[in-house]
Protein backbone atom coordinates (compact mmCIF):
# COMPACT_ATOMS: atom_id res chain seq x y z
CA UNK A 1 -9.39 -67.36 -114.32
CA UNK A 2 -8.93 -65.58 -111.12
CA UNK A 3 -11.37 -62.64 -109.84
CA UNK A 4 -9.77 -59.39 -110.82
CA UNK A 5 -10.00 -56.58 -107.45
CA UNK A 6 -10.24 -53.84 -107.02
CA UNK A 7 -9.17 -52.72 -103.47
CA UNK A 8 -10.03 -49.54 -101.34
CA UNK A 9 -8.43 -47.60 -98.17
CA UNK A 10 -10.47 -45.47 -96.51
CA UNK A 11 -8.96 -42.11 -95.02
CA UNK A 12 -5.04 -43.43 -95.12
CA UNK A 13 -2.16 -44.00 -97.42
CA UNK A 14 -2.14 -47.50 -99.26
CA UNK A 15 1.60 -47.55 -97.88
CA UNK A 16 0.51 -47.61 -94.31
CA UNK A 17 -1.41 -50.74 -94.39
CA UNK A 18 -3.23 -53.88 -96.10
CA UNK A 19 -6.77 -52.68 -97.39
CA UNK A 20 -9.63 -51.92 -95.97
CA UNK A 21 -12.12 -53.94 -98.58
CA UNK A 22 -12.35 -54.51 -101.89
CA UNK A 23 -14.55 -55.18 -104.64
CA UNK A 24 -14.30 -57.02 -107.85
CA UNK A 25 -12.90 -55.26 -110.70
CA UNK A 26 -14.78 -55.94 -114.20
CA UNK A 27 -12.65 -55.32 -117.15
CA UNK A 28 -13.75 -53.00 -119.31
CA UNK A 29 -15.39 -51.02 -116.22
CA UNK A 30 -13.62 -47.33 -115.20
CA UNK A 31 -13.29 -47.87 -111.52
CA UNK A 32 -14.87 -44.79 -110.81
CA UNK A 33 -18.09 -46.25 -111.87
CA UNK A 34 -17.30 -50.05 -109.83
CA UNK A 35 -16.51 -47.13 -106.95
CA UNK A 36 -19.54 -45.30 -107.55
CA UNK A 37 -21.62 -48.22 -107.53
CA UNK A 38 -20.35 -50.37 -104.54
CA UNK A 39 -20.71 -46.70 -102.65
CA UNK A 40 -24.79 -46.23 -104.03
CA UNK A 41 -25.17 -49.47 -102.67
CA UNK A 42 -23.89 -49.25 -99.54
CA UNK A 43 -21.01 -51.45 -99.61
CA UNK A 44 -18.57 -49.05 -98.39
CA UNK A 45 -20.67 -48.14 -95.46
CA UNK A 46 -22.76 -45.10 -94.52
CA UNK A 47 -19.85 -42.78 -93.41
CA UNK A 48 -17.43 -42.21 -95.55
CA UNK A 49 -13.83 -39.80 -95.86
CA UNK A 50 -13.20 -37.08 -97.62
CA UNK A 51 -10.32 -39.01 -99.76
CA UNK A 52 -10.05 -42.67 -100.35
CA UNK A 53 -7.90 -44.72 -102.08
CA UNK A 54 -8.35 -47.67 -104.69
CA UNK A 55 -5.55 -50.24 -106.49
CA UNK A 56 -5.64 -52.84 -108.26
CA UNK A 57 -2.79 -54.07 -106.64
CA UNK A 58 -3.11 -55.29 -103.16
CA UNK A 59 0.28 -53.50 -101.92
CA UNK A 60 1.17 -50.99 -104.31
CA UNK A 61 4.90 -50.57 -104.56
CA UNK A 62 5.02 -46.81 -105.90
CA UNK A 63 2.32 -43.83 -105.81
CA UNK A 64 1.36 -44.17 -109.34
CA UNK A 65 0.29 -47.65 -108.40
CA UNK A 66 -2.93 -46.18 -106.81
CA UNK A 67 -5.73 -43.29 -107.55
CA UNK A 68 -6.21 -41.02 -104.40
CA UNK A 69 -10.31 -40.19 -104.95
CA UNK A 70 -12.00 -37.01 -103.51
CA UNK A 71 -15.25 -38.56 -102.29
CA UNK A 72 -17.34 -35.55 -102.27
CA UNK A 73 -16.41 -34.86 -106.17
CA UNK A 74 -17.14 -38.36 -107.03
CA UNK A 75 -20.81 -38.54 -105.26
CA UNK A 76 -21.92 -35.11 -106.98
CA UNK A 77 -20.44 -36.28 -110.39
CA UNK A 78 -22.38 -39.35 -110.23
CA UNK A 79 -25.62 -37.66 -108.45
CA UNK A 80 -25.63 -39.87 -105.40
CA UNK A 81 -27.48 -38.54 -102.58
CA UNK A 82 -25.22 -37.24 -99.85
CA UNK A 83 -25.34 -35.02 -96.65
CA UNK A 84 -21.57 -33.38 -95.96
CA UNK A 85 -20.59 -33.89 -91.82
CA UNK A 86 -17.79 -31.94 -90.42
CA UNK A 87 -15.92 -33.86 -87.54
CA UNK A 88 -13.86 -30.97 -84.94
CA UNK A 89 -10.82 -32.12 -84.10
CA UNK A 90 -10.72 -30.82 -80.08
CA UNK A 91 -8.25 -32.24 -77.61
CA UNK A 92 -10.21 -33.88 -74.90
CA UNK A 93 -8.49 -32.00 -72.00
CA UNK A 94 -9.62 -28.92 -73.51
CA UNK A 95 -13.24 -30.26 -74.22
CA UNK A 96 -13.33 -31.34 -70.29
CA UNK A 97 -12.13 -27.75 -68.87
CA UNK A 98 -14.70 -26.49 -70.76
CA UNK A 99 -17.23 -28.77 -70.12
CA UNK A 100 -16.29 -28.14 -66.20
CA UNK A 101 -15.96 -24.30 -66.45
CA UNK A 102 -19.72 -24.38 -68.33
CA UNK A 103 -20.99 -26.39 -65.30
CA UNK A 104 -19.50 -24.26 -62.80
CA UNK A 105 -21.41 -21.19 -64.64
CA UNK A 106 -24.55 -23.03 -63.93
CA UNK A 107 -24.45 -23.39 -60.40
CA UNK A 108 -23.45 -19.75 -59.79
CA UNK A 109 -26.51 -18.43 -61.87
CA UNK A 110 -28.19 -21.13 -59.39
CA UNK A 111 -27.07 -19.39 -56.48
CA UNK A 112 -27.78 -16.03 -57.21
């Protein structure tokens, strides 16, 4: 018999690409719990997004081949310990002028 899987995207659409891991799928298992416990134990890495995907199917063919997950519901329903990170989006030019314009501040308040 072959091993059953149970594959995950992280942060994208299971259209845009092959997945990014997978684990095994145990019939007779809700997925949530495989996902839940492949996340406790660290096999989907530290850092994770706020959606993810998971499929049996390698390349689903329509949307109701896959289960879009909200991360953050599915680490308080099953009490694992988490921290929540937000990541700002800035556009680099407008981090540099800013980073230039704060620099520029300093050496005035130098100078006088």
């Amino acid at each position: 018999m072959s091993q059953r899987r149970l594959y995950i995207w992280l942060d994208r659409d299971p259209f845009s690409g092959p997945p990014d891991l997978w684990i095994e799928d145990i019939p007779g298992r809700a997925d949530l719990d495989l996902l839940a416990e492949a996340i406790r134990s660290g096999r989907l890495g530290r850092y994770l997004p706020i959606r993810l995907a998971i499929s049996p199917h390698e390349s689903p063919k329509l949307p109701s081949g896959y289960r879009s997950v909200n991360v953050a519901n599915l680490l308080r329903q099953y009490r694992i310990p988490h921290r929540t990170r937000l990541e700002v989006l800035v556009d680099e030019h407008k981090l540099a002028a800013r980073a230039s314009s704060a620099s520029a501040e300093r050496e005035h308040d130098r100078c006088t």
